[in-house]
N, C-alpha and C. Protein backbone atom coordinates (compact mmCIF):
# COMPACT_ATOMS: atom_id res chain seq x y z
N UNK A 1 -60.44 -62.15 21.30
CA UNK A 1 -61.20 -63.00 20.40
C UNK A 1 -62.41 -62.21 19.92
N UNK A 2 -62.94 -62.53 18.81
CA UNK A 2 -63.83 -61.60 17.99
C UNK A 2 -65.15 -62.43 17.37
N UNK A 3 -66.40 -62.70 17.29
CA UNK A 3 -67.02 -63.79 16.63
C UNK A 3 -67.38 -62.35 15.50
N UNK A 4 -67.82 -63.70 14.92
CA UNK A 4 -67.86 -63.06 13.57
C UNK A 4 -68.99 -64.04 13.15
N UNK A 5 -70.54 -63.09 12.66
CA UNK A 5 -71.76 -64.04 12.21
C UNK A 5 -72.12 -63.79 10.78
N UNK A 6 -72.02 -64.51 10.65
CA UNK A 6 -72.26 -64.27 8.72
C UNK A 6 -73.92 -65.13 8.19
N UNK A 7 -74.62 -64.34 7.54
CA UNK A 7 -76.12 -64.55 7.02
C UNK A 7 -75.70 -64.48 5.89
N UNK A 8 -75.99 -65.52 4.99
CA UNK A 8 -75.97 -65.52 3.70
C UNK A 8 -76.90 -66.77 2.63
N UNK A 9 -76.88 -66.49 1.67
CA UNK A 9 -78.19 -67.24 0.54
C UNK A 9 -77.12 -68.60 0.55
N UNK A 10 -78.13 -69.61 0.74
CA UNK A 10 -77.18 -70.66 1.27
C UNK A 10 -76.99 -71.51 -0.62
N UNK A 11 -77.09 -70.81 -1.40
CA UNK A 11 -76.40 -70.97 -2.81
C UNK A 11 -74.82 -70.60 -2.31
N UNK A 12 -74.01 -70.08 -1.40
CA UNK A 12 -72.73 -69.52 -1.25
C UNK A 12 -72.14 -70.31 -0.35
N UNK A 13 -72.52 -71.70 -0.12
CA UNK A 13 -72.14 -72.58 1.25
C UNK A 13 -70.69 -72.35 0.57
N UNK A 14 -70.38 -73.41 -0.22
CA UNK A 14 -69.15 -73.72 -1.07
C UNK A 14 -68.03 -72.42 -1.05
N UNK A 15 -68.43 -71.69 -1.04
CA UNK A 15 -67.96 -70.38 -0.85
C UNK A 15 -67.48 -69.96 0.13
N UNK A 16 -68.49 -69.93 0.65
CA UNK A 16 -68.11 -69.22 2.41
C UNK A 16 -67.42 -70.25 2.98
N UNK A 17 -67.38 -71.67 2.95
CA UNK A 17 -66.54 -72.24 4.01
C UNK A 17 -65.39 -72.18 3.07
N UNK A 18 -65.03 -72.10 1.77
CA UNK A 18 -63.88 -71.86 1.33
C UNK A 18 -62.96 -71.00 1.78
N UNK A 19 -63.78 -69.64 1.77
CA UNK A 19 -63.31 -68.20 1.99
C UNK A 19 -62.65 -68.50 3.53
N UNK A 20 -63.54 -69.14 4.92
CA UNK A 20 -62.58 -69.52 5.83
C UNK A 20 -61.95 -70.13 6.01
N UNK A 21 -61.75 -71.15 5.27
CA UNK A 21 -60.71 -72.04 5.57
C UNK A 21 -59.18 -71.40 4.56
N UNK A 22 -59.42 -70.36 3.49
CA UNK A 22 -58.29 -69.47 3.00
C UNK A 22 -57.62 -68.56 4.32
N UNK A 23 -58.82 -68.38 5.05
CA UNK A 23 -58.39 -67.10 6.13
C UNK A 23 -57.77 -67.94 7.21
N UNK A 24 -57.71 -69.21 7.10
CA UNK A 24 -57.18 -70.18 8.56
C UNK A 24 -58.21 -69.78 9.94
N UNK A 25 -59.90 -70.08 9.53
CA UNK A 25 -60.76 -69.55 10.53
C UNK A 25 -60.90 -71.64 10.01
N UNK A 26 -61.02 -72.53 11.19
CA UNK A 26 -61.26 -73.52 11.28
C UNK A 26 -62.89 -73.66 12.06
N UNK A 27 -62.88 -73.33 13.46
CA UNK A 27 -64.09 -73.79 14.00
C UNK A 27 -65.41 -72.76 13.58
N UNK A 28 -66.61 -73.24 13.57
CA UNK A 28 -67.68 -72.46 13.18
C UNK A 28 -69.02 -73.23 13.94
N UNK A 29 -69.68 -72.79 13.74
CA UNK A 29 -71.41 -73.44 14.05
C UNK A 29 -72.47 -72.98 13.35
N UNK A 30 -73.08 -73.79 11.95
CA UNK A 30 -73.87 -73.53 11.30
C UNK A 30 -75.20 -73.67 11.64
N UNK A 31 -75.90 -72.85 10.79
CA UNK A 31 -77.29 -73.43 10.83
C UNK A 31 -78.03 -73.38 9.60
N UNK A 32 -79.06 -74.27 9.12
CA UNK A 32 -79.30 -74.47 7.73
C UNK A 32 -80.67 -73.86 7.19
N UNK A 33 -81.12 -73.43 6.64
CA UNK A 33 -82.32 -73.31 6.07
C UNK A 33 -83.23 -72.00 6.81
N UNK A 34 -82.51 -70.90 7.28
CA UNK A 34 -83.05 -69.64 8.16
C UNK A 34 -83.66 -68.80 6.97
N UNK A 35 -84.38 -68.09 7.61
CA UNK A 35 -85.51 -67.45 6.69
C UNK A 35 -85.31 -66.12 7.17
N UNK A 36 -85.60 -65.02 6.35
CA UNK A 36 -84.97 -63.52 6.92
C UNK A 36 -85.17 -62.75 5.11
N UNK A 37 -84.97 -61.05 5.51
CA UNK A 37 -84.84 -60.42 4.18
C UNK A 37 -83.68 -59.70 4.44
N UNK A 38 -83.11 -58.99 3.46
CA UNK A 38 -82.31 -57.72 3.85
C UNK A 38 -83.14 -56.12 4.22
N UNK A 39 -82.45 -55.70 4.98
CA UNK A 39 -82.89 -54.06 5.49
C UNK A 39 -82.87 -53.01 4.16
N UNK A 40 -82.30 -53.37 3.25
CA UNK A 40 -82.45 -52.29 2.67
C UNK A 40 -83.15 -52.45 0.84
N UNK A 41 -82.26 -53.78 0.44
CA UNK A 41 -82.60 -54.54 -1.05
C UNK A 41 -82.15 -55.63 -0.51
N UNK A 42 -82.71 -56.73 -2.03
CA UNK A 42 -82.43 -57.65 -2.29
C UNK A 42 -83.87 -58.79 -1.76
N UNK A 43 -83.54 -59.68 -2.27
CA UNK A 43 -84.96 -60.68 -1.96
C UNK A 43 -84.97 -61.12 -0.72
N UNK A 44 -86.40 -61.33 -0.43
CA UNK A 44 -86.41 -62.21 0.78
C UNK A 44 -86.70 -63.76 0.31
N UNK A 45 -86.14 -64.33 1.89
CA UNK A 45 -85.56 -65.81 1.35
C UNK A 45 -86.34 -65.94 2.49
N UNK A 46 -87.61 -66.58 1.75
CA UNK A 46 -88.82 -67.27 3.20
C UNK A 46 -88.94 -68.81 3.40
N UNK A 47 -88.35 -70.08 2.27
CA UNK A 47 -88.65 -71.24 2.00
C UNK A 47 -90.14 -71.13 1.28
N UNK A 48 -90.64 -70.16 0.25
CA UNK A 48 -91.87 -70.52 0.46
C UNK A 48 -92.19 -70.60 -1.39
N UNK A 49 -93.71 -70.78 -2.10
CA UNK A 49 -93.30 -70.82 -3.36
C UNK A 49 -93.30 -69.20 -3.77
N UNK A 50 -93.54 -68.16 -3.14
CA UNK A 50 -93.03 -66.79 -3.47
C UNK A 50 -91.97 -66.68 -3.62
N UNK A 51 -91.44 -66.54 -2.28
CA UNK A 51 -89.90 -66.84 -2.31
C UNK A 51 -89.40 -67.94 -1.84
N UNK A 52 -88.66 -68.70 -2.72
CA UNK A 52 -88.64 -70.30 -2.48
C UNK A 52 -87.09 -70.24 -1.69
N UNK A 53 -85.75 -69.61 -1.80
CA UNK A 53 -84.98 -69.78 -1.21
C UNK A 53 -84.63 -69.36 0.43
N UNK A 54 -83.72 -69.94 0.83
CA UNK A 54 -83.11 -70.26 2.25
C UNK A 54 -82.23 -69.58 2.36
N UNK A 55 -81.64 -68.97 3.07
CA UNK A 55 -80.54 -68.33 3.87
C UNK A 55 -79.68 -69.55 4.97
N UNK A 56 -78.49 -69.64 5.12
CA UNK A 56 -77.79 -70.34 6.02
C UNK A 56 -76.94 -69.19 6.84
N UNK A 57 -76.68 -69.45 8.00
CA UNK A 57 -75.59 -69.04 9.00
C UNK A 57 -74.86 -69.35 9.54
N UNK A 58 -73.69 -68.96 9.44
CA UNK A 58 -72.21 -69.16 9.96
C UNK A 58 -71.47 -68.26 11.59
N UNK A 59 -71.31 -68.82 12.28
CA UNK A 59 -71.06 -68.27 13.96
C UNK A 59 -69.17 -68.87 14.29
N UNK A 60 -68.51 -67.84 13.78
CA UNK A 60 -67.37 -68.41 14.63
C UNK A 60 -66.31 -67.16 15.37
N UNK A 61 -65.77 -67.47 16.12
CA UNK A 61 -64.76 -67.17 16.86
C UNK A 61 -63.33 -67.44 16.40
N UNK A 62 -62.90 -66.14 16.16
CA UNK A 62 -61.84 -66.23 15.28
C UNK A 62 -60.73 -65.05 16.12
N UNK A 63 -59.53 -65.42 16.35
CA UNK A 63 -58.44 -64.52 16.41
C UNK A 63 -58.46 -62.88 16.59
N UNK A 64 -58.38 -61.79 17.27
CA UNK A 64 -58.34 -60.52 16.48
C UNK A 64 -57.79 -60.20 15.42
N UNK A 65 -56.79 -61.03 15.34
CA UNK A 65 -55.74 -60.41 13.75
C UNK A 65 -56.28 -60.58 12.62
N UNK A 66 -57.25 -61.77 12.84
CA UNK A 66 -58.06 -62.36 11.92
C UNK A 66 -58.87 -61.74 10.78
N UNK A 67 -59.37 -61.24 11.96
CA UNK A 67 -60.73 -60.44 11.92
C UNK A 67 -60.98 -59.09 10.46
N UNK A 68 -60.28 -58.39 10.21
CA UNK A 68 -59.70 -57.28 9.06
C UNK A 68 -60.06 -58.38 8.01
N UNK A 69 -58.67 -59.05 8.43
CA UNK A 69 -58.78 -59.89 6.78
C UNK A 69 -60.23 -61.22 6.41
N UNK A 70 -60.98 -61.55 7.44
CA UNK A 70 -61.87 -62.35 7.18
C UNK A 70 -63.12 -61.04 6.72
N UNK A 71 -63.23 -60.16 7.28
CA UNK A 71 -64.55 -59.19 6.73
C UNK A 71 -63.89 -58.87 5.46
N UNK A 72 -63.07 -58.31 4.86
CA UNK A 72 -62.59 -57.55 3.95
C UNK A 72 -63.05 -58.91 2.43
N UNK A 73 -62.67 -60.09 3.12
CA UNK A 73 -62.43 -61.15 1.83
C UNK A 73 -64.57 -61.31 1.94
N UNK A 74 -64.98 -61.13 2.99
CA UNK A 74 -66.38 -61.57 3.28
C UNK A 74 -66.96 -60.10 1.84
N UNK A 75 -66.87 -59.09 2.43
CA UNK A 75 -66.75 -57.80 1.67
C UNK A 75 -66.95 -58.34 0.28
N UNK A 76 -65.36 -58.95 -0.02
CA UNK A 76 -65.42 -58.67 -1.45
C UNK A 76 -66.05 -59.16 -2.18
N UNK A 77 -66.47 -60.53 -1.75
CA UNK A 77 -67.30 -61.95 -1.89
C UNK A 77 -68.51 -60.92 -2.32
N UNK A 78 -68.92 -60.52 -1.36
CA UNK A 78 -70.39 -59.97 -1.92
C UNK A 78 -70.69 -59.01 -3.07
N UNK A 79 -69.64 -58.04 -3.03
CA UNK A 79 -69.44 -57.20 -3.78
C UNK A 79 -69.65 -57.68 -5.65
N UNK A 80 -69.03 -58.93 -5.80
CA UNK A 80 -68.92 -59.54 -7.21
C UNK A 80 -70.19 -60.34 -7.35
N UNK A 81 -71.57 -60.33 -6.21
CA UNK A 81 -72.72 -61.03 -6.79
C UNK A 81 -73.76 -60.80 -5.24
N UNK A 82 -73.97 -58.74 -5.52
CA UNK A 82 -75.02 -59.03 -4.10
C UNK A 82 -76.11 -58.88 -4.54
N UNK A 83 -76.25 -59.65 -5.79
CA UNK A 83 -78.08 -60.11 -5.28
C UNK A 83 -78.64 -61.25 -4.65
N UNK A 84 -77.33 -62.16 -4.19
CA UNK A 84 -77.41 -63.38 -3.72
C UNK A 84 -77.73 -62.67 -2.40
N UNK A 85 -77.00 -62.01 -1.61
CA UNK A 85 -77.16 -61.04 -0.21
C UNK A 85 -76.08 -62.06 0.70
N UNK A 86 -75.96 -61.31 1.38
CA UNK A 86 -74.54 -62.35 2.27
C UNK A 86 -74.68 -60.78 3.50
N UNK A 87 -74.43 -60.82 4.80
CA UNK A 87 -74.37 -60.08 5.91
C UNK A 87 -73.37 -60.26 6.79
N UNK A 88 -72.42 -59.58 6.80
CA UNK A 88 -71.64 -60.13 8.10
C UNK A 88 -71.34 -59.07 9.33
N UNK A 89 -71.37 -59.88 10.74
CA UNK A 89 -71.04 -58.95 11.96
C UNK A 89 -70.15 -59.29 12.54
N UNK A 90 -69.62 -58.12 13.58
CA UNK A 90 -68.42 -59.11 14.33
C UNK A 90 -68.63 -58.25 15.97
N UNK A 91 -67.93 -58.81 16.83
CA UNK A 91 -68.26 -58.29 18.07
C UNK A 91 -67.34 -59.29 18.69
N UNK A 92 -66.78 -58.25 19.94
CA UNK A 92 -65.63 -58.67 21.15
C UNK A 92 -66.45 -59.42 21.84
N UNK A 93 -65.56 -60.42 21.96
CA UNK A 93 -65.64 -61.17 22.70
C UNK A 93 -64.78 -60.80 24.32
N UNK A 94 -65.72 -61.44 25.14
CA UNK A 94 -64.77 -60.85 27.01
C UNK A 94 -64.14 -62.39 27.41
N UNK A 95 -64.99 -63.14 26.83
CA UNK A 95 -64.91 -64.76 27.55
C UNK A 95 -65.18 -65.70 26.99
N UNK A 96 -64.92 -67.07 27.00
CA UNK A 96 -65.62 -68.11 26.50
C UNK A 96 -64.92 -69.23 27.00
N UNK A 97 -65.35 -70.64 27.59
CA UNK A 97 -65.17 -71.71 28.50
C UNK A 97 -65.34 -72.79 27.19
C-alpha cells in the first residue's frame, strides 16, 4: 500500500476528486482551507487580502498498482495550468489497522 498526499489551490477540488475517482482511488481524508507557498514558483496561498487564496489537501491510501497511474494523471493535471500549483507525494506504507 502506498499513500499518496496531494497539496493543491483548492480552485481544483472538482478536479482532483474527479481525477480519483477515474483512477478507482475511493477513500481519502481532506482538509480545507491550508495555507503554504511553493519551493520554487508560483503564489502563495495565505487566506489573506495579499494573497487571498487557500490551498486544500488530499491523504489517501491507494493500491501499489495504483500508484504510476494516479501520479502520472496528477502530473498531467498540473502540467495544463501550474500556476494554480498542485504537489503530490507518495510513500510505502509498512502497516495500517
Amino acid at each position: 500500500m502506498t499513500a499518496i498526499f496531494i497539496a493543491y489551490n483548492q480552485a481544483y477540488y472538482e478536479e482532483i476528486f474527479g481525477l480519483l475517482e477515474q483512477q478507482g482511488v475511493r477513500g481519502f481524508t481532506k482538509w480545507n482551507e491550508i495555507t503554504g507557498r511553493g519551493s520554487a514558483t508560483g503564489e502563495a496561498h495565505y487566506g489573506n487580502h495579499t494573497w487571498p487564496t487557500f490551498n486544500d489537501a488530499i491523504l489517501s491510501f491507494v493500491d501499489d498498482e495504483k500508484v504510476d497511474s494516479v501520479m502520472d494523471a496528477l502530473h498531467d493535471h498540473d502540467l495544463q495550468t501550474p500556476e494554480l500549483g498542485l504537489r503530490a507525494f507518495s510513500w510505502k506504507i509498512d502497516r495500517t489497522v
